[in-house]
C-alpha atoms as a PDB file:
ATOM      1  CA  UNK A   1      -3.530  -3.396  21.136  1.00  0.00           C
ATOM      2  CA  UNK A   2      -2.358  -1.316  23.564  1.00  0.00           C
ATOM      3  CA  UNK A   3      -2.654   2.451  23.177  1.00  0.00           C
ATOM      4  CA  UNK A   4       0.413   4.283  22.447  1.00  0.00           C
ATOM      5  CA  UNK A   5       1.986   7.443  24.582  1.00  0.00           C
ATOM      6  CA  UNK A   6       3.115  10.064  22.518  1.00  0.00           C
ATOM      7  CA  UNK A   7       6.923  11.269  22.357  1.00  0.00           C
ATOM      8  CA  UNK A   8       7.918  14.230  23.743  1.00  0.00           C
ATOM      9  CA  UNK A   9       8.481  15.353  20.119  1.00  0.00           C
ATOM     10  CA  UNK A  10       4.956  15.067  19.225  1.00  0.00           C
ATOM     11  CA  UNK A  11       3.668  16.903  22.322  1.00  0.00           C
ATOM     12  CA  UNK A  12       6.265  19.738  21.400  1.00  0.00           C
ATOM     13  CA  UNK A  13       4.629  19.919  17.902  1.00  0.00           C
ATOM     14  CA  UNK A  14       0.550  19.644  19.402  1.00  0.00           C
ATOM     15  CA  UNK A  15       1.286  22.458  21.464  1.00  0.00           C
ATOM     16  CA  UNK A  16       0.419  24.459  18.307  1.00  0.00           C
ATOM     17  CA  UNK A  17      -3.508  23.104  19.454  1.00  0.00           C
ATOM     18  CA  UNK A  18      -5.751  26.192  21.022  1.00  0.00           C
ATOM     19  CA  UNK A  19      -6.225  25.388  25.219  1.00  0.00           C
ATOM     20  CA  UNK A  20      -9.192  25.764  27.175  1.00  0.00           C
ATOM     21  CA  UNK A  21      -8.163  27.772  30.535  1.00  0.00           C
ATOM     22  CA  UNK A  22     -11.813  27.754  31.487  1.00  0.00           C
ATOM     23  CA  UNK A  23     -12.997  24.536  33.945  1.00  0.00           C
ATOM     24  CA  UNK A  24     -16.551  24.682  32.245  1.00  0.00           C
ATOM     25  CA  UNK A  25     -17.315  22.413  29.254  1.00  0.00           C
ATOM     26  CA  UNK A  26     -14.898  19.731  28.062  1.00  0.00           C
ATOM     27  CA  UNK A  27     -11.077  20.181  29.098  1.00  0.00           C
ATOM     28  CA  UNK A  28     -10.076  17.195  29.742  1.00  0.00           C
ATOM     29  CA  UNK A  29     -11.250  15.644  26.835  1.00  0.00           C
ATOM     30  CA  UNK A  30      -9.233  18.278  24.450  1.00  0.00           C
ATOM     31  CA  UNK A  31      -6.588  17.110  26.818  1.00  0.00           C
ATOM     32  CA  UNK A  32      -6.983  14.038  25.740  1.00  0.00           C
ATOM     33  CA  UNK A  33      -7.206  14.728  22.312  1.00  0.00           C
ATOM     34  CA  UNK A  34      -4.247  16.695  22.194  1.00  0.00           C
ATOM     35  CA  UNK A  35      -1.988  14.755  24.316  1.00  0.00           C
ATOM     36  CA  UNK A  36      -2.739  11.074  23.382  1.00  0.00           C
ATOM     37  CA  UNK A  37      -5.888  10.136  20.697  1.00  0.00           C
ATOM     38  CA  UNK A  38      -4.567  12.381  17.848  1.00  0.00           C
ATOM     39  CA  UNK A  39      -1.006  11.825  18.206  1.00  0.00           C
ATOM     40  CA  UNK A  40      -2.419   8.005  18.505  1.00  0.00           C
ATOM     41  CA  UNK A  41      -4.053   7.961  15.544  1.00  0.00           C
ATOM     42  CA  UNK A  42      -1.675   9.936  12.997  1.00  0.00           C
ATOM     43  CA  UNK A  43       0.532   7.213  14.028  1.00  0.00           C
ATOM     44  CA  UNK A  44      -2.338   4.535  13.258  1.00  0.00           C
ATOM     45  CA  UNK A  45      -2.479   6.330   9.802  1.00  0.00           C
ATOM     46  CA  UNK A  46       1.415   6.255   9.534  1.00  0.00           C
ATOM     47  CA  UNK A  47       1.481   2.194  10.376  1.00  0.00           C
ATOM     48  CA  UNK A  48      -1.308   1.739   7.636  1.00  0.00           C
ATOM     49  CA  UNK A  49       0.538   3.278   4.569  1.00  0.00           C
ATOM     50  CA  UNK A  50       4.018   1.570   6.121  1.00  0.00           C
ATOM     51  CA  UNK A  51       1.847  -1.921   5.849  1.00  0.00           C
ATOM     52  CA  UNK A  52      -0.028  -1.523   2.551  1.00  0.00           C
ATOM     53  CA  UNK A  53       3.349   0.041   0.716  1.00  0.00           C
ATOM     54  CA  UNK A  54       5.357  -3.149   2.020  1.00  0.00           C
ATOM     55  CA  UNK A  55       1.849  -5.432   1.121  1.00  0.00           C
ATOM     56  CA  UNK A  56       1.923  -4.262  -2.753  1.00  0.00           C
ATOM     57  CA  UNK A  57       5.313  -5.036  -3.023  1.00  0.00           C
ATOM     58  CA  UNK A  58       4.616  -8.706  -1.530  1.00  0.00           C
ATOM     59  CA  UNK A  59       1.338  -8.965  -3.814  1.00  0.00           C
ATOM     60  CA  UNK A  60       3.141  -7.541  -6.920  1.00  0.00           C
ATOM     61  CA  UNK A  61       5.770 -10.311  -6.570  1.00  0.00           C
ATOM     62  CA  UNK A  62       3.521 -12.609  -6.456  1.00  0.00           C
ATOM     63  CA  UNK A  63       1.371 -12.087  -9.856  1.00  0.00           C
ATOM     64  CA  UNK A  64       4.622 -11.812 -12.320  1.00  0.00           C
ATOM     65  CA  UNK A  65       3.487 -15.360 -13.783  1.00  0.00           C
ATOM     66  CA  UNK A  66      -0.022 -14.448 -14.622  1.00  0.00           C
ATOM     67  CA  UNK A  67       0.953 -11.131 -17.099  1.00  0.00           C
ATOM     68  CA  UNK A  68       2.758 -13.780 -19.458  1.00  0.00           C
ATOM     69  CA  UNK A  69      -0.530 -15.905 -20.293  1.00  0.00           C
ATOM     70  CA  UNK A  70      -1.328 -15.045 -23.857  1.00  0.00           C
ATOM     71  CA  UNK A  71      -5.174 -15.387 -24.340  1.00  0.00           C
ATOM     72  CA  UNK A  72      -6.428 -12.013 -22.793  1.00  0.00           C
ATOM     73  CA  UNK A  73      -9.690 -13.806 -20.965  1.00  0.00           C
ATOM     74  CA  UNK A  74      -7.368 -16.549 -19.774  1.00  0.00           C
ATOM     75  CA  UNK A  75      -5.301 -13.896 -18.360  1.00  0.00           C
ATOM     76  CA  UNK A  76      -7.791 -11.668 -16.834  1.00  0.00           C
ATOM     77  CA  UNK A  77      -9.845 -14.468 -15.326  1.00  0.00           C
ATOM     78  CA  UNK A  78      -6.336 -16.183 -13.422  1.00  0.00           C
ATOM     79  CA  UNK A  79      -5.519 -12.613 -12.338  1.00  0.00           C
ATOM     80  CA  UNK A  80      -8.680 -12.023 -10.681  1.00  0.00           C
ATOM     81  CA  UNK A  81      -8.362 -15.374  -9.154  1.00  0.00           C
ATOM     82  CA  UNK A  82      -4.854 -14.334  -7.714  1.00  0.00           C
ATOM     83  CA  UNK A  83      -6.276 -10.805  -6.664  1.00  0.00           C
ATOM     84  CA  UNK A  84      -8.635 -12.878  -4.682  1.00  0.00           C
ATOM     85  CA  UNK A  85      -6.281 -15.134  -3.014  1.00  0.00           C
ATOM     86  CA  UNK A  86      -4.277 -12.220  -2.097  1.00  0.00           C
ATOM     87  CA  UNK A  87      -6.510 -11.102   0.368  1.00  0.00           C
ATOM     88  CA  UNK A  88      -7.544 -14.323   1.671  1.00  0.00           C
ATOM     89  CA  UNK A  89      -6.366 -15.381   5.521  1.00  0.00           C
ATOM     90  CA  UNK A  90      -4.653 -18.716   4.214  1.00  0.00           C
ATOM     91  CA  UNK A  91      -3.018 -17.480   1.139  1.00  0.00           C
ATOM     92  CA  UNK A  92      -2.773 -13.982   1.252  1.00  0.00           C
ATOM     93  CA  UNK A  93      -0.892 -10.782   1.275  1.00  0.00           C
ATOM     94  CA  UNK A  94      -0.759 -10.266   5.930  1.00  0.00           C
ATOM     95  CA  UNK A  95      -1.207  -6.715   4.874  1.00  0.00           C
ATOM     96  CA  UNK A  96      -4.417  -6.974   2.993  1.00  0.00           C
ATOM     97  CA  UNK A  97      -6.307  -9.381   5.396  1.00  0.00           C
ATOM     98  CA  UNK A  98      -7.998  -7.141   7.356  1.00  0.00           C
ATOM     99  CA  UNK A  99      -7.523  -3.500   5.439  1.00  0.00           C
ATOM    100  CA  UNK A 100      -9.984  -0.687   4.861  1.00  0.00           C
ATOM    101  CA  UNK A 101      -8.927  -1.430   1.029  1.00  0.00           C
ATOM    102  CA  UNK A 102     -11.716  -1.374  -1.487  1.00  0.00           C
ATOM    103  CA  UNK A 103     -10.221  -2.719  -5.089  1.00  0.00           C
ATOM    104  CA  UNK A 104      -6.985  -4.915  -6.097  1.00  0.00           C
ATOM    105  CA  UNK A 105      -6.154  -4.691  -9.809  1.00  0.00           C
ATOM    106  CA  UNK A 106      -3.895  -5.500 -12.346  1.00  0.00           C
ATOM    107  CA  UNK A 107      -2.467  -2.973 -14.775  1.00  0.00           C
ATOM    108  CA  UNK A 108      -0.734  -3.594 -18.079  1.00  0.00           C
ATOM    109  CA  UNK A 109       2.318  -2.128 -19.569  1.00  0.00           C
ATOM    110  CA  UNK A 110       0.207   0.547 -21.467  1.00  0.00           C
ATOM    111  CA  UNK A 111      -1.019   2.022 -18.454  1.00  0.00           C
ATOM    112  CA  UNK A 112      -5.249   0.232 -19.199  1.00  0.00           C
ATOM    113  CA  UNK A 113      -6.335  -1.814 -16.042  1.00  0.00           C
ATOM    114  CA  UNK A 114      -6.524  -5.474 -17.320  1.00  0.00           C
ATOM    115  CA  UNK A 115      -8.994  -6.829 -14.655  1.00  0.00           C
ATOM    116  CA  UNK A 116     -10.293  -6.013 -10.831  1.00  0.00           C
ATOM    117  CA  UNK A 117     -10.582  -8.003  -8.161  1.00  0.00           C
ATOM    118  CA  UNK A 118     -14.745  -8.520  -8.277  1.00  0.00           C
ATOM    119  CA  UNK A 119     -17.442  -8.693 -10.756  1.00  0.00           C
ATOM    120  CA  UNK A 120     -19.138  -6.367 -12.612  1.00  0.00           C
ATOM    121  CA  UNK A 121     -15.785  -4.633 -13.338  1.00  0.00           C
ATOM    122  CA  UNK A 122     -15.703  -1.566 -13.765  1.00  0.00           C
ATOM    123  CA  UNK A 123     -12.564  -0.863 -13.888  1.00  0.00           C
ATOM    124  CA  UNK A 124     -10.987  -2.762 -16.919  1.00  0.00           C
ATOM    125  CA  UNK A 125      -9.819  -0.698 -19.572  1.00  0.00           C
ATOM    126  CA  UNK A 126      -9.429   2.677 -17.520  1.00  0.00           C
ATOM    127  CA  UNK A 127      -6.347   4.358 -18.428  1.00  0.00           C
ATOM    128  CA  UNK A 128      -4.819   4.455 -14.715  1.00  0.00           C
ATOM    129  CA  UNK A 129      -1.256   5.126 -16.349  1.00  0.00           C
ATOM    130  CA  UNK A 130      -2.450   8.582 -18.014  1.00  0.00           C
ATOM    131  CA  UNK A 131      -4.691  10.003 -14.880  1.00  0.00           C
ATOM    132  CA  UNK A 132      -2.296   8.908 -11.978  1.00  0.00           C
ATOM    133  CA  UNK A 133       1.102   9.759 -11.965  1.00  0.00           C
ATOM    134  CA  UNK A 134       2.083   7.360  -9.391  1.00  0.00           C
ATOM    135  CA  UNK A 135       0.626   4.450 -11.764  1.00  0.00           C
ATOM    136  CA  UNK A 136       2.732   5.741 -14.438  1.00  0.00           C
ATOM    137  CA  UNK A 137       6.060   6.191 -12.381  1.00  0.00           C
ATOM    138  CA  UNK A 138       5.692   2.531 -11.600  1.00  0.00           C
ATOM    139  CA  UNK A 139       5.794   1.066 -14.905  1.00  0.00           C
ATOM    140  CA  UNK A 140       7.886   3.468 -16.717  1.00  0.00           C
ATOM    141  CA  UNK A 141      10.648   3.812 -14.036  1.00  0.00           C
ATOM    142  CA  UNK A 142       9.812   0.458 -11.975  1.00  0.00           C
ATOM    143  CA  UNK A 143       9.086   2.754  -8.560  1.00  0.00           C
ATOM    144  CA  UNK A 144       6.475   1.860  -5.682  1.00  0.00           C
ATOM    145  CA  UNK A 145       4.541   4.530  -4.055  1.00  0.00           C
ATOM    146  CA  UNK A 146       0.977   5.681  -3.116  1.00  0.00           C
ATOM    147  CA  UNK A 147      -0.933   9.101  -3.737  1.00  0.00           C
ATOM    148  CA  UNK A 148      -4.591  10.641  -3.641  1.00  0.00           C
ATOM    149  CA  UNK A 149      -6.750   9.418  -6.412  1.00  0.00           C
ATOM    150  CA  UNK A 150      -9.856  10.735  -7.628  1.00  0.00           C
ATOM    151  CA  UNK A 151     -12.219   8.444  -9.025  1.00  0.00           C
ATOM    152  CA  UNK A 152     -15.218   9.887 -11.014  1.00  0.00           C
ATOM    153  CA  UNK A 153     -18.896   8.948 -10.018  1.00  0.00           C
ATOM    154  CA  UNK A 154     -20.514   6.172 -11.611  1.00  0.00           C
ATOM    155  CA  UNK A 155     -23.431   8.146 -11.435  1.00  0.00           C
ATOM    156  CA  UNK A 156     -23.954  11.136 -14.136  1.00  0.00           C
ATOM    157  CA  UNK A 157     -24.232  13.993 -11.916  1.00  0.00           C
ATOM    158  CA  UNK A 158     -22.517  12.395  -8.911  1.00  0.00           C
ATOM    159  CA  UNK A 159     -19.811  13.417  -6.805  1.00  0.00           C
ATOM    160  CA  UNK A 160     -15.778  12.158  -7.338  1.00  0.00           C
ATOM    161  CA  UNK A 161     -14.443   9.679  -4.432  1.00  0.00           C
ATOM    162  CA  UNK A 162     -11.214   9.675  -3.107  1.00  0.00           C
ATOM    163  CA  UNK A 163      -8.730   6.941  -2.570  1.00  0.00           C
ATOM    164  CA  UNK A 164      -5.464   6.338  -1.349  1.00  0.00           C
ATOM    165  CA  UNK A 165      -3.779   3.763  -3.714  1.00  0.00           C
ATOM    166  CA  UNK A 166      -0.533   2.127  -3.429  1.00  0.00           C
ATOM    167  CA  UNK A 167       1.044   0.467  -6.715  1.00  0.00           C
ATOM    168  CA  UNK A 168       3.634  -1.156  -7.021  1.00  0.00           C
ATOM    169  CA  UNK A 169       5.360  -2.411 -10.576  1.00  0.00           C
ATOM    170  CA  UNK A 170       5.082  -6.061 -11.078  1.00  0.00           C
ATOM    171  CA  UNK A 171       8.392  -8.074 -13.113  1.00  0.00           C
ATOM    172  CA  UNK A 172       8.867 -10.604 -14.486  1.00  0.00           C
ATOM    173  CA  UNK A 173      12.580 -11.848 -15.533  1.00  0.00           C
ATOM    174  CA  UNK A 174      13.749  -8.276 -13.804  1.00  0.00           C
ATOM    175  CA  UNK A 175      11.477  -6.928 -16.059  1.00  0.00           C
ATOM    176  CA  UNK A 176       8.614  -4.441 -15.424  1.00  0.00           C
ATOM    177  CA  UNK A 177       5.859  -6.425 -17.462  1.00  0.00           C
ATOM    178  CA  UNK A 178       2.679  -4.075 -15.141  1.00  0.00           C
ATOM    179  CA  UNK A 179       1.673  -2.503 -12.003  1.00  0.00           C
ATOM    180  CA  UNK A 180      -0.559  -3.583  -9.241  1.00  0.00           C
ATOM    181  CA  UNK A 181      -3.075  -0.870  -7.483  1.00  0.00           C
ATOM    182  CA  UNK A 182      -4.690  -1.027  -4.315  1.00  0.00           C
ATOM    183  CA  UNK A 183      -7.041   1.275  -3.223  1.00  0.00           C
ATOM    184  CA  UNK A 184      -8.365   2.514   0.410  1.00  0.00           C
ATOM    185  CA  UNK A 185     -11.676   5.205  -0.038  1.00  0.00           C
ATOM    186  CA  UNK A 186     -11.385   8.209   2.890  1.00  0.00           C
ATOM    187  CA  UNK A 187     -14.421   7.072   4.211  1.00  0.00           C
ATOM    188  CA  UNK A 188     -13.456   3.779   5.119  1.00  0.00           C
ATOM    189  CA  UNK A 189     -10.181   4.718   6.385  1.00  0.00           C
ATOM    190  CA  UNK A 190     -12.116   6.917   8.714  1.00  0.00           C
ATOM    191  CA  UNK A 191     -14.273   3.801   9.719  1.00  0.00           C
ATOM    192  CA  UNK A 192     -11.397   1.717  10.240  1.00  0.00           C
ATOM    193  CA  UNK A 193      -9.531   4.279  12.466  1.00  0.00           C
ATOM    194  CA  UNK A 194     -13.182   4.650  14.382  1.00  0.00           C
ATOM    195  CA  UNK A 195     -13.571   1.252  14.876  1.00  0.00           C
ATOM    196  CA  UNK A 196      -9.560   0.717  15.922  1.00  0.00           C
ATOM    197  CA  UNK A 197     -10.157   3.101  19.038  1.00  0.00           C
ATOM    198  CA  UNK A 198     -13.418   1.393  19.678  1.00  0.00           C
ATOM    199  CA  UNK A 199     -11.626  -1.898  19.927  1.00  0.00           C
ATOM    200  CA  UNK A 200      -8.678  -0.338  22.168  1.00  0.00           C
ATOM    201  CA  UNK A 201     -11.126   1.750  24.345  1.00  0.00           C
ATOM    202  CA  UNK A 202     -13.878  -1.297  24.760  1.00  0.00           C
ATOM    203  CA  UNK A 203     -13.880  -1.658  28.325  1.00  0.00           C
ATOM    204  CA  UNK A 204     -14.229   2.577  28.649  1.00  0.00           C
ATOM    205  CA  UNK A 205     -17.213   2.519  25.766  1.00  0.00           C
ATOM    206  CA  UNK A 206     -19.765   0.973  28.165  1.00  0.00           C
ATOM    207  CA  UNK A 207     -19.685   3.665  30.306  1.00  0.00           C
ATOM    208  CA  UNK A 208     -20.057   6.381  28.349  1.00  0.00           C
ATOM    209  CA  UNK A 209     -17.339   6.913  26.338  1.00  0.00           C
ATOM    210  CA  UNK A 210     -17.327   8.626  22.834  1.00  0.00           C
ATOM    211  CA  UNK A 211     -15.214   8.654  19.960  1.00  0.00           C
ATOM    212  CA  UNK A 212     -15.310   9.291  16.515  1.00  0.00           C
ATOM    213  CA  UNK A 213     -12.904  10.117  13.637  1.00  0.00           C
ATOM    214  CA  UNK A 214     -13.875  11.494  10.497  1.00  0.00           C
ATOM    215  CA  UNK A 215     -11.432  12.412   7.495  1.00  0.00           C
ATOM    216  CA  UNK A 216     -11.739  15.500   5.247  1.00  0.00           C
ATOM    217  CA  UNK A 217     -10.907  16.868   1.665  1.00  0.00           C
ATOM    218  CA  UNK A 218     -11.746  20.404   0.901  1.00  0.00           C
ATOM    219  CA  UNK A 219     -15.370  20.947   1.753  1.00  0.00           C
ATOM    220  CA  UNK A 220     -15.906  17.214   1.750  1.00  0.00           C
ATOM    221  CA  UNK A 221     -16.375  14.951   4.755  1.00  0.00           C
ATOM    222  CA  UNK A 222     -15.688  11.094   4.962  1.00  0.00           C
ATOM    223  CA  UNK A 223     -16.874   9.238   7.297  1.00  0.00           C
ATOM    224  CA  UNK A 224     -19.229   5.669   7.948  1.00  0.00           C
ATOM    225  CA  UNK A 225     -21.339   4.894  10.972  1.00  0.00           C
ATOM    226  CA  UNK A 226     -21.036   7.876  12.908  1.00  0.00           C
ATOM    227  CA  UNK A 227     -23.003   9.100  14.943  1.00  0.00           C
ATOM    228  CA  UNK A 228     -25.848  11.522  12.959  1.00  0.00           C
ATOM    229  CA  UNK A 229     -26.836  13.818  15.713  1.00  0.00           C
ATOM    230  CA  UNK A 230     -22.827  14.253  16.026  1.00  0.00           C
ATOM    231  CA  UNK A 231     -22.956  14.653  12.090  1.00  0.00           C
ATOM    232  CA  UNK A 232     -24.961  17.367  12.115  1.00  0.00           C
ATOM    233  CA  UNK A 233     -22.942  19.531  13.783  1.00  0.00           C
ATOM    234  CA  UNK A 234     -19.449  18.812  12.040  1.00  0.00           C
ATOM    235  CA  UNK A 235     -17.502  22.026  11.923  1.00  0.00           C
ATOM    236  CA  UNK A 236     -17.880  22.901   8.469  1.00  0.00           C
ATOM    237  CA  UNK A 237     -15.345  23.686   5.825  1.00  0.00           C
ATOM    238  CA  UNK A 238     -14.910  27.311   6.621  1.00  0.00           C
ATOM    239  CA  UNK A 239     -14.625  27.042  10.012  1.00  0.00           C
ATOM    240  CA  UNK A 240     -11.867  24.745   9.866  1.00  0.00           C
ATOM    241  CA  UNK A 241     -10.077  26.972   7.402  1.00  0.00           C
ATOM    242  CA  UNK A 242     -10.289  29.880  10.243  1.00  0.00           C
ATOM    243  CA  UNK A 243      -9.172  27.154  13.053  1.00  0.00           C
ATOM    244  CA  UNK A 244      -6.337  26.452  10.606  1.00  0.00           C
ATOM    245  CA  UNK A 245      -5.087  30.026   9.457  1.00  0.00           C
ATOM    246  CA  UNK A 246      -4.494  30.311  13.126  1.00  0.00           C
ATOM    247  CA  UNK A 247      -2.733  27.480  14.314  1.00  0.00           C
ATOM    248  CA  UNK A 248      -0.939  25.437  11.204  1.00  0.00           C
ATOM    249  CA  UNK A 249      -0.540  22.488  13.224  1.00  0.00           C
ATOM    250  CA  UNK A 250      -4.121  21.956  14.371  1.00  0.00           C
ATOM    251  CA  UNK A 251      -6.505  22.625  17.119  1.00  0.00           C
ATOM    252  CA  UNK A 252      -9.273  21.878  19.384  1.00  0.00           C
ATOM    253  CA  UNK A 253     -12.819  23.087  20.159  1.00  0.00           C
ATOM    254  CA  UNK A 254     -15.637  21.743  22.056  1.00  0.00           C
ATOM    255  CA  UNK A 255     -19.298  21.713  21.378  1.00  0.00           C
ATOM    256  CA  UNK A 256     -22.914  20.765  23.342  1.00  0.00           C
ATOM    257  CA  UNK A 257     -25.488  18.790  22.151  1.00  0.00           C
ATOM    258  CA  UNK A 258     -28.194  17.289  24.252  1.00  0.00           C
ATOM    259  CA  UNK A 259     -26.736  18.620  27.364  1.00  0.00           C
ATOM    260  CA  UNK A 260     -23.473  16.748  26.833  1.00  0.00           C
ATOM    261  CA  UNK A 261     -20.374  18.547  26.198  1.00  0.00           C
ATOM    262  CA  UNK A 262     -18.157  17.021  23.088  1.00  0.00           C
ATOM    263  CA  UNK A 263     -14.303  17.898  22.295  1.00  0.00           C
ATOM    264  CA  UNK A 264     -13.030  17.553  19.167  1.00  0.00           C
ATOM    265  CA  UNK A 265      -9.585  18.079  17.831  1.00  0.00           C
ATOM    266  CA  UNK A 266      -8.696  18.507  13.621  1.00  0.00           C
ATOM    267  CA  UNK A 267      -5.564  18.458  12.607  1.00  0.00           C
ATOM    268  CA  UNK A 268      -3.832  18.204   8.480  1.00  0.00           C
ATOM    269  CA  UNK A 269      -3.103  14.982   7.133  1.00  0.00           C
ATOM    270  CA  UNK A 270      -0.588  15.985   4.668  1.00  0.00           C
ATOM    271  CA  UNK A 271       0.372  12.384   4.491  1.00  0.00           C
ATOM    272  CA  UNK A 272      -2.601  11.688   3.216  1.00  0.00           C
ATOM    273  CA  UNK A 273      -2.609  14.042   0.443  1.00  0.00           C
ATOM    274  CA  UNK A 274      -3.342  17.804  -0.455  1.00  0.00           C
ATOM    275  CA  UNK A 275      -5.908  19.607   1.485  1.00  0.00           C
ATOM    276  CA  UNK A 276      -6.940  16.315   3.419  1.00  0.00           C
ATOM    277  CA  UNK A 277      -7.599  16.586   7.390  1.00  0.00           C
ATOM    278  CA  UNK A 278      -8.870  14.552  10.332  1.00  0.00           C
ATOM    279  CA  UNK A 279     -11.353  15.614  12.805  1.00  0.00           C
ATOM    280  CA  UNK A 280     -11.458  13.504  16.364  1.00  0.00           C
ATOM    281  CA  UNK A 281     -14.420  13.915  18.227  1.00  0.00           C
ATOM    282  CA  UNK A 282     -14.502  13.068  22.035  1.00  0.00           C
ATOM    283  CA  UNK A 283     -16.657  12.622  25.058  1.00  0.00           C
ATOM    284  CA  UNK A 284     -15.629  11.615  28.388  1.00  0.00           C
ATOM    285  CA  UNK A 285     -17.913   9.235  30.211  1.00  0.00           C
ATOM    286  CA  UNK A 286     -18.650  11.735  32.839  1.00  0.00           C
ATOM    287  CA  UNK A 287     -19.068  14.343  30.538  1.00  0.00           C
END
């Protein structure tokens, strides 16, 4: 995939970014963040709710059918084998072949999930139409959309997840007989969006070029098969409030580690959800 330039509109609204007038350190890779990964990667983010909004809508009008069989097991047991052909290459949903997207599932007109995608499930029975409003639009007023979910640990004790779900309601005879939910987690969105510049950039990563993306929420950080020495020194929550209160739209800093200067950009994700950001980290090969 080629790597795309951003508009003039875009550059007007990065300008908000902090410079670096100084020659020391890591200019030209904030320039680079600032001027053509970021902008290239919000629009990654924009293309990947586009695809999985239209993709629910494609899967939910496929599965109308299976919410009519009576016997609950017989139900839940075709539904998970639809949910599964969804997402295969020869059957499925172009969308959901290749997505970050962690759970399919089924919900019933009462708002309970009827059945996942895999085995153990343990999702059946949640009420997903009382704790997401999005769920709940969908089969009361028949509207598709996506929102920030939390999800609460499995573990006693553990942290909440995040996910991005989309849902769309599923009908049957114009009716709205359910809703269909898929999910994305932050932390595999942010290995997905890693391993999309990784693919674009191959040729440039052999010679000593770095990049890694990492999505936040709050004081959390999401991210999968970073680097950990780079980990380590993540700005942390409060300093990306301060980088923030300054410049609304986003901005750039730079860092050394090892004797190698790293940029790295963070900028809001509203689009994402509330309080959700994305921090680009960048080394040039020469750096």
């Amino acid at each position: 995939m080629s790597r795309l330039r951003p508009s003039p509109l875009t550059l007007s609204a990065l300008a908000l970014f902090t410079l670096c007038a100084c020659e020391s350190g890591a200019p030209h890779a904030r320039r680079e963040l600032r001027t053509v990964d970021i902008p290239h990667v919000q629009e990654i983010v924009r293309d990947d709710i586009r695809r999985h909004l239209e993709g629910i809508v494609e899967a939910a009008g496929r599965v109308g059918r299976g919410f009519a069989v009576e016997a609950s097991v017989a139900r839940e047991r075709q539904m998970r084998r639809a949910m599964h052909l969804l997402q295969e290459p020869r059957h499925g949903v172009p969308a959901f072949i290749s997505s970050p997207m962690s759970f399919l599932c089924a919900v019933l007109p009462d708002g309970r999930v009827m059945a996942r995608d895999s085995t153990p499930d343990t999702m059946k029975g949640e009420d997903f139409g009382v704790r997401y409003p999005v769920v709940h639009a969908a089969l009361t007023r028949g509207e598709t959309g996506h929102a920030l979910a939390e999800f609460p640990s499995l573990e006693e004790g553990g942290e909440p997840s995040f996910s991005m779900i989309f849902v769309a309601p599923v009908r049957l005879d114009g009716e709205v007989v359910g809703a269909l939910v898929a999910g994305i987690p932050l932390w595999r969105w942010a290995q997905r969006l890693t391993r999309q510049l990784h693919v674009e950039q191959a040729a440039d990563l052999p010679n000593g070029l770095v990049l890694w993306v990492y999505l936040t929420k709050g004081e959390r950080l999401f991210h999968m098969g970073t680097s950990p020495d780079l980990d380590e020194v993540v700005p942390d929550a409060a300093s990306r409030r301060r980088g923030l209160a300054e410049h609304p739209g986003g901005y750039t800093g730079q860092l050394q580690l090892y004797g190698r200067w790293y940029a790295y950009g963070f900028v809001p994700m509203p689009n994402l959800g509330d309080d959700v950001g994305m921090l680009l980290f960048r080394a040039d090969p020469d750096s």
